[in-house]
C-alpha atoms as a PDB file:
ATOM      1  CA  UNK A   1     -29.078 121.775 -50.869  1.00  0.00           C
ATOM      2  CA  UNK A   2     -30.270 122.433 -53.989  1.00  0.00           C
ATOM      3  CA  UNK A   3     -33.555 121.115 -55.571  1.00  0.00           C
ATOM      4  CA  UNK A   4     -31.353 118.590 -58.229  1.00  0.00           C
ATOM      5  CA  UNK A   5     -29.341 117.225 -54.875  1.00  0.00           C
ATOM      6  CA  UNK A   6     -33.159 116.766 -53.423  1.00  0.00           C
ATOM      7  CA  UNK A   7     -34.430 114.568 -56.359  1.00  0.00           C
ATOM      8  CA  UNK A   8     -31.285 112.762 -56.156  1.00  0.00           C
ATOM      9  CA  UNK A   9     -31.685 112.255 -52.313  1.00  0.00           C
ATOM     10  CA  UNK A  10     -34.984 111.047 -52.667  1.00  0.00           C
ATOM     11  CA  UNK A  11     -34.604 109.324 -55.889  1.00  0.00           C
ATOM     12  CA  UNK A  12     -31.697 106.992 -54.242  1.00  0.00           C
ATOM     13  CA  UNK A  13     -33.581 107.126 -50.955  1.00  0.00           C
ATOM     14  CA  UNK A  14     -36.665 105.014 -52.974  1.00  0.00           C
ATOM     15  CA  UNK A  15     -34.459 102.780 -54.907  1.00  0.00           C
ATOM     16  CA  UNK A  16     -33.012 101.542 -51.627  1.00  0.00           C
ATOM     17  CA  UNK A  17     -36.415 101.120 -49.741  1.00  0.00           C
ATOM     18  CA  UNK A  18     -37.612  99.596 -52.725  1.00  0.00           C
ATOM     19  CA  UNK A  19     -34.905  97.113 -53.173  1.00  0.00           C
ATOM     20  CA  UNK A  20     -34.847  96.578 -49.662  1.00  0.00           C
ATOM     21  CA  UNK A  21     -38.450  95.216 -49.474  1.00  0.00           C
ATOM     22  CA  UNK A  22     -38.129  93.112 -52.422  1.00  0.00           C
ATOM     23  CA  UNK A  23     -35.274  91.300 -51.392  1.00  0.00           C
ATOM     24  CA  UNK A  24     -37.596  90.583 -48.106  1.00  0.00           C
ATOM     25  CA  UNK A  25     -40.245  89.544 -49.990  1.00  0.00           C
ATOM     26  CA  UNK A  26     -38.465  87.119 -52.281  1.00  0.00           C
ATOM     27  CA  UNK A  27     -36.780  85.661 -49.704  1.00  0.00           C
ATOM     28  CA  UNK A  28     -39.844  85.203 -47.996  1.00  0.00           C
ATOM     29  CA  UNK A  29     -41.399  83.156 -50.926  1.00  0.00           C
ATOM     30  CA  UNK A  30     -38.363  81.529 -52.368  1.00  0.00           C
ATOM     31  CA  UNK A  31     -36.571  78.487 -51.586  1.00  0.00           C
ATOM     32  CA  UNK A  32     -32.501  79.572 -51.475  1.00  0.00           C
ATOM     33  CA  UNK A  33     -31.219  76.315 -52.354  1.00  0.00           C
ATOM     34  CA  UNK A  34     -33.029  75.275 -55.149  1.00  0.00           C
ATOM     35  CA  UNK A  35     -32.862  78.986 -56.607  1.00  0.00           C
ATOM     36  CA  UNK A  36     -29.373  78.083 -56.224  1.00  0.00           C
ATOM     37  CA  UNK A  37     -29.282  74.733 -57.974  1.00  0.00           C
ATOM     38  CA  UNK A  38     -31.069  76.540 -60.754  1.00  0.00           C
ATOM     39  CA  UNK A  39     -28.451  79.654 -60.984  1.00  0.00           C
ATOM     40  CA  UNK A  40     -26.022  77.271 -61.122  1.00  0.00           C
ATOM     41  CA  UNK A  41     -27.371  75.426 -63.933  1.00  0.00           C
ATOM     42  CA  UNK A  42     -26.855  77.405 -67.435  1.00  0.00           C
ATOM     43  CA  UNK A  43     -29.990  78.058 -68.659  1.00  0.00           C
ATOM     44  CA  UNK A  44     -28.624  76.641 -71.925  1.00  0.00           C
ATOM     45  CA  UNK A  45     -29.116  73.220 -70.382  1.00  0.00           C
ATOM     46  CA  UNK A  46     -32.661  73.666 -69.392  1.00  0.00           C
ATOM     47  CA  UNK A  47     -34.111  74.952 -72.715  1.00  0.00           C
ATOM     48  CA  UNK A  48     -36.083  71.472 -72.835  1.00  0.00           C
ATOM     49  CA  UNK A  49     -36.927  71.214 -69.342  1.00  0.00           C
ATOM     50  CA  UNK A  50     -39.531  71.849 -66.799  1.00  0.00           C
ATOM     51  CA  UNK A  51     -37.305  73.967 -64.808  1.00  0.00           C
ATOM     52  CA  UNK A  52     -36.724  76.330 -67.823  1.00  0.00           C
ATOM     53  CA  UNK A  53     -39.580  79.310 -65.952  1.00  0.00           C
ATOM     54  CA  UNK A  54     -37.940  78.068 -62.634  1.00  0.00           C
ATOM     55  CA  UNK A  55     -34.595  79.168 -63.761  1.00  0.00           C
ATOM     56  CA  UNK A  56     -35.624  81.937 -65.954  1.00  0.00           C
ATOM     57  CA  UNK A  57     -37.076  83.480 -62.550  1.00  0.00           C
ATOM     58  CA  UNK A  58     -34.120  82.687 -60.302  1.00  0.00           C
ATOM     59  CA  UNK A  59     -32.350  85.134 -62.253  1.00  0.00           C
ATOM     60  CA  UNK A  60     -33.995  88.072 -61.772  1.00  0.00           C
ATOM     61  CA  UNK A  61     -33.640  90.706 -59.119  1.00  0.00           C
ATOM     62  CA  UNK A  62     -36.281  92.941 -57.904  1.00  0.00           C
ATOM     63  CA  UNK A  63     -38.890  92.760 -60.680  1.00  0.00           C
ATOM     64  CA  UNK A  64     -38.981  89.028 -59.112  1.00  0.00           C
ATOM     65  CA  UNK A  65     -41.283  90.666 -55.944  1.00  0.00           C
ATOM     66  CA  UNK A  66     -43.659  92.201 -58.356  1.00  0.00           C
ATOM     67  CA  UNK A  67     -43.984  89.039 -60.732  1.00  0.00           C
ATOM     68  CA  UNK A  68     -44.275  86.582 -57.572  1.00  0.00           C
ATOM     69  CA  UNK A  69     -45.649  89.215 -55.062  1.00  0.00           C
ATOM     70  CA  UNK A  70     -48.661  89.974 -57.326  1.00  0.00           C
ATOM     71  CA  UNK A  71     -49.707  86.680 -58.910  1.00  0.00           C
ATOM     72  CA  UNK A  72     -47.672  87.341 -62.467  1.00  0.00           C
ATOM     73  CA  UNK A  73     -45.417  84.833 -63.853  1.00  0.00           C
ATOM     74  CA  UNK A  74     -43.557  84.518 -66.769  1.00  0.00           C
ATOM     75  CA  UNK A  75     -44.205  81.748 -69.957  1.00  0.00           C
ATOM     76  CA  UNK A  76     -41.432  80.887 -72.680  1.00  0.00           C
ATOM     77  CA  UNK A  77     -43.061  81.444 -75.917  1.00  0.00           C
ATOM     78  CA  UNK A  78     -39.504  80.718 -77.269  1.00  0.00           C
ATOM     79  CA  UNK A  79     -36.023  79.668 -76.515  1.00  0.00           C
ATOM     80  CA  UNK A  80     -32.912  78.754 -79.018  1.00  0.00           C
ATOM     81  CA  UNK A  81     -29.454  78.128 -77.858  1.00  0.00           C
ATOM     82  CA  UNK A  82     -26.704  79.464 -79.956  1.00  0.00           C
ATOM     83  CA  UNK A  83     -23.039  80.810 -79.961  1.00  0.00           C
ATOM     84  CA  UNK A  84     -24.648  84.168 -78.687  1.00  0.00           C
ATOM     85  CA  UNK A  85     -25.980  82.084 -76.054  1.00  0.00           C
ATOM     86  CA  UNK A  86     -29.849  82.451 -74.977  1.00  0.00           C
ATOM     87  CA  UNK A  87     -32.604  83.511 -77.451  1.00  0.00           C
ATOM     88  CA  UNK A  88     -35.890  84.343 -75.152  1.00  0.00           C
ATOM     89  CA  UNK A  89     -39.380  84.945 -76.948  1.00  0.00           C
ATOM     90  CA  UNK A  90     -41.405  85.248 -72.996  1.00  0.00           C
ATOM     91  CA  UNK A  91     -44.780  86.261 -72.260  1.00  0.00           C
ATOM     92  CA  UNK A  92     -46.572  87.364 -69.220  1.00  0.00           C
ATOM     93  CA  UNK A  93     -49.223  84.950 -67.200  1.00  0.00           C
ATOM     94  CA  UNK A  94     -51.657  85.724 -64.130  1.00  0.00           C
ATOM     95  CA  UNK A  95     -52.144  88.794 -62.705  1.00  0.00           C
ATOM     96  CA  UNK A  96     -49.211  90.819 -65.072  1.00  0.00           C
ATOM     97  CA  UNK A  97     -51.378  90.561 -67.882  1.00  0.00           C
ATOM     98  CA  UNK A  98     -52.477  93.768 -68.794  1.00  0.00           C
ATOM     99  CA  UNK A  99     -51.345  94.982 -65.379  1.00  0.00           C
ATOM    100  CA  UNK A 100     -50.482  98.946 -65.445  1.00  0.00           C
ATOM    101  CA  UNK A 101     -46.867  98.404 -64.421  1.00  0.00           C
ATOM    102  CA  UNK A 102     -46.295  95.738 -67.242  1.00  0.00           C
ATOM    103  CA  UNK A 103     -43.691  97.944 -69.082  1.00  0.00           C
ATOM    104  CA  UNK A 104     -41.401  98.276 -66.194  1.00  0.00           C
ATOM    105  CA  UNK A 105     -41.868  94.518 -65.581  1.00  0.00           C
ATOM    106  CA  UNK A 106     -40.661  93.962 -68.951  1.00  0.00           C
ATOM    107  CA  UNK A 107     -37.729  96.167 -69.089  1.00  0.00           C
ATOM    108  CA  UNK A 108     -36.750  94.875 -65.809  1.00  0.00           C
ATOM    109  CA  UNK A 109     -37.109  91.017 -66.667  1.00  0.00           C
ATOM    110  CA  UNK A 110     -35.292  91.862 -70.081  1.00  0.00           C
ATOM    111  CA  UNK A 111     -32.559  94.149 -68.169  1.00  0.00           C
ATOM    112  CA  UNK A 112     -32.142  91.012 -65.723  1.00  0.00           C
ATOM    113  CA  UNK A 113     -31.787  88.482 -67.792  1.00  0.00           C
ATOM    114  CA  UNK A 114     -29.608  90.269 -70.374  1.00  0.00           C
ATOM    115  CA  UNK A 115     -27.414  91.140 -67.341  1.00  0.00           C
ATOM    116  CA  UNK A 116     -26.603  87.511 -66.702  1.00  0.00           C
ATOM    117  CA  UNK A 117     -24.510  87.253 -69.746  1.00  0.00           C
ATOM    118  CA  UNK A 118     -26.497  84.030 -70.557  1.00  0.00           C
ATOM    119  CA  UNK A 119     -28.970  85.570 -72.497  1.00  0.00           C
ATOM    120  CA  UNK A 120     -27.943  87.990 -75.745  1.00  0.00           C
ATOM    121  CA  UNK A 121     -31.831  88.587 -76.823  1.00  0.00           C
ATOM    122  CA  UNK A 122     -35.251  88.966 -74.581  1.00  0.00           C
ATOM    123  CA  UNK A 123     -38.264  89.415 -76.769  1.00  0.00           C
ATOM    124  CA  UNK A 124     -41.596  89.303 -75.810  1.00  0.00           C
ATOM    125  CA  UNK A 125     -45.163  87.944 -77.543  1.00  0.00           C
ATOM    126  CA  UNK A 126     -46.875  90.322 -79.697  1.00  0.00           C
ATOM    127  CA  UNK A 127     -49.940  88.310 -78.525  1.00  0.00           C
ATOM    128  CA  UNK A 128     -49.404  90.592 -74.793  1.00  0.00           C
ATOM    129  CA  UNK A 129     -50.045  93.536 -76.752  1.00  0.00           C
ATOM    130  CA  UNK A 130     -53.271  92.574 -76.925  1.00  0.00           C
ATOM    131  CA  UNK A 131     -54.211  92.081 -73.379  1.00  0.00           C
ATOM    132  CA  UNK A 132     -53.414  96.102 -73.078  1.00  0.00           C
ATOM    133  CA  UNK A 133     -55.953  98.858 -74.111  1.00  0.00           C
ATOM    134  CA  UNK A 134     -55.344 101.299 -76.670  1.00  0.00           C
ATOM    135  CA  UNK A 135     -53.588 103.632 -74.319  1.00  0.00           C
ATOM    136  CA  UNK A 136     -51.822 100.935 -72.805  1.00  0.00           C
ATOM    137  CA  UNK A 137     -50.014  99.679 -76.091  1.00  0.00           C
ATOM    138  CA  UNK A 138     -49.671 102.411 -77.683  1.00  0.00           C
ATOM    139  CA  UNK A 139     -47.360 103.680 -74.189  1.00  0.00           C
ATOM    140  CA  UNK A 140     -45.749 100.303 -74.127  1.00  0.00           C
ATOM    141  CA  UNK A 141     -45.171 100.592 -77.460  1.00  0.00           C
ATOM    142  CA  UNK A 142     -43.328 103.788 -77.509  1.00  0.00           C
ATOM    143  CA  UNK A 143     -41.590 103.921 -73.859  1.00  0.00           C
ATOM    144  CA  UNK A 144     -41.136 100.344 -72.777  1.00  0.00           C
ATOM    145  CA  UNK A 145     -37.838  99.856 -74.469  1.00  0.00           C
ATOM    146  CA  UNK A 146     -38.542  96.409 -75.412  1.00  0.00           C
ATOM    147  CA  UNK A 147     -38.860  94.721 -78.928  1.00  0.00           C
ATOM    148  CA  UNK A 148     -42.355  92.502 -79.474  1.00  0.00           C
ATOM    149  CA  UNK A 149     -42.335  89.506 -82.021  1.00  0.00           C
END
């Protein structure tokens, strides 16, 4: 086996274990049937309502664990319905502010909800930029693949 297959092995290896956990954890924490009720619900339809974050967070997949598992959540800054569909200005809240892993929370709530076919934009506050350190924004900035506003 050659040292590419390896990193592959291991690489997929991780992803599983990783997804594997999360799913325990969320459904640990979550309540199935009103996640449910909320999935089933077009987010379109809740742009007004208290069950917006509630429904925004029943879509994701395993950047769910991290948000929930580590005290984060998720605010709507911003939402607009149009022919597109979705339109999501979101910022972070609790523990993911600032939190060292807050890129890859924000690709994968972006990659999430863009996968649902609801949503056609995620942005997120410019005002989280500020919660990082220089460092911190500036690697954000350049390799976290997601647009600020």
């Amino acid at each position: 086996m050659g040292e590419e297959d390896l990193t592959n092995l291991y690489r997929n290896e991780a992803a599983e274990s990783l997804e594997s956990e999360a799913v325990k954890r969320i459904a640990e924490a979550a309540d199935p049937v009103r996640d449910a009720r909320l999935r089933a619900t077009a987010l379109k339809d809740l742009l007004d309502s208290e069950d917006l974050v509630p429904a925004i967070i029943s879509r994701l997949g395993i950047v769910r664990a991290a948000l929930e598992g580590h005290g984060g959540g998720v605010k709507v800054e911003q939402a607009v319905a149009d022919e597109n569909g979705v339109d999501l200005v979101l910022n972070l809240d609790g523990a993911c502010i600032a939190c060292g892993a807050a890129p890859g929370t924000l690709q994968g709530i972006q990659n999430d909800l863009l996968a649902t076919g609801e949503v056609w934009r995620v942005r997120f506050s410019e005002s989280l930029l500020d919660t990082f350190d220089e460092l911190g924004r500036e690697f954000v900035l350049t390799h976290g693949n997601v647009t600020f506003v």
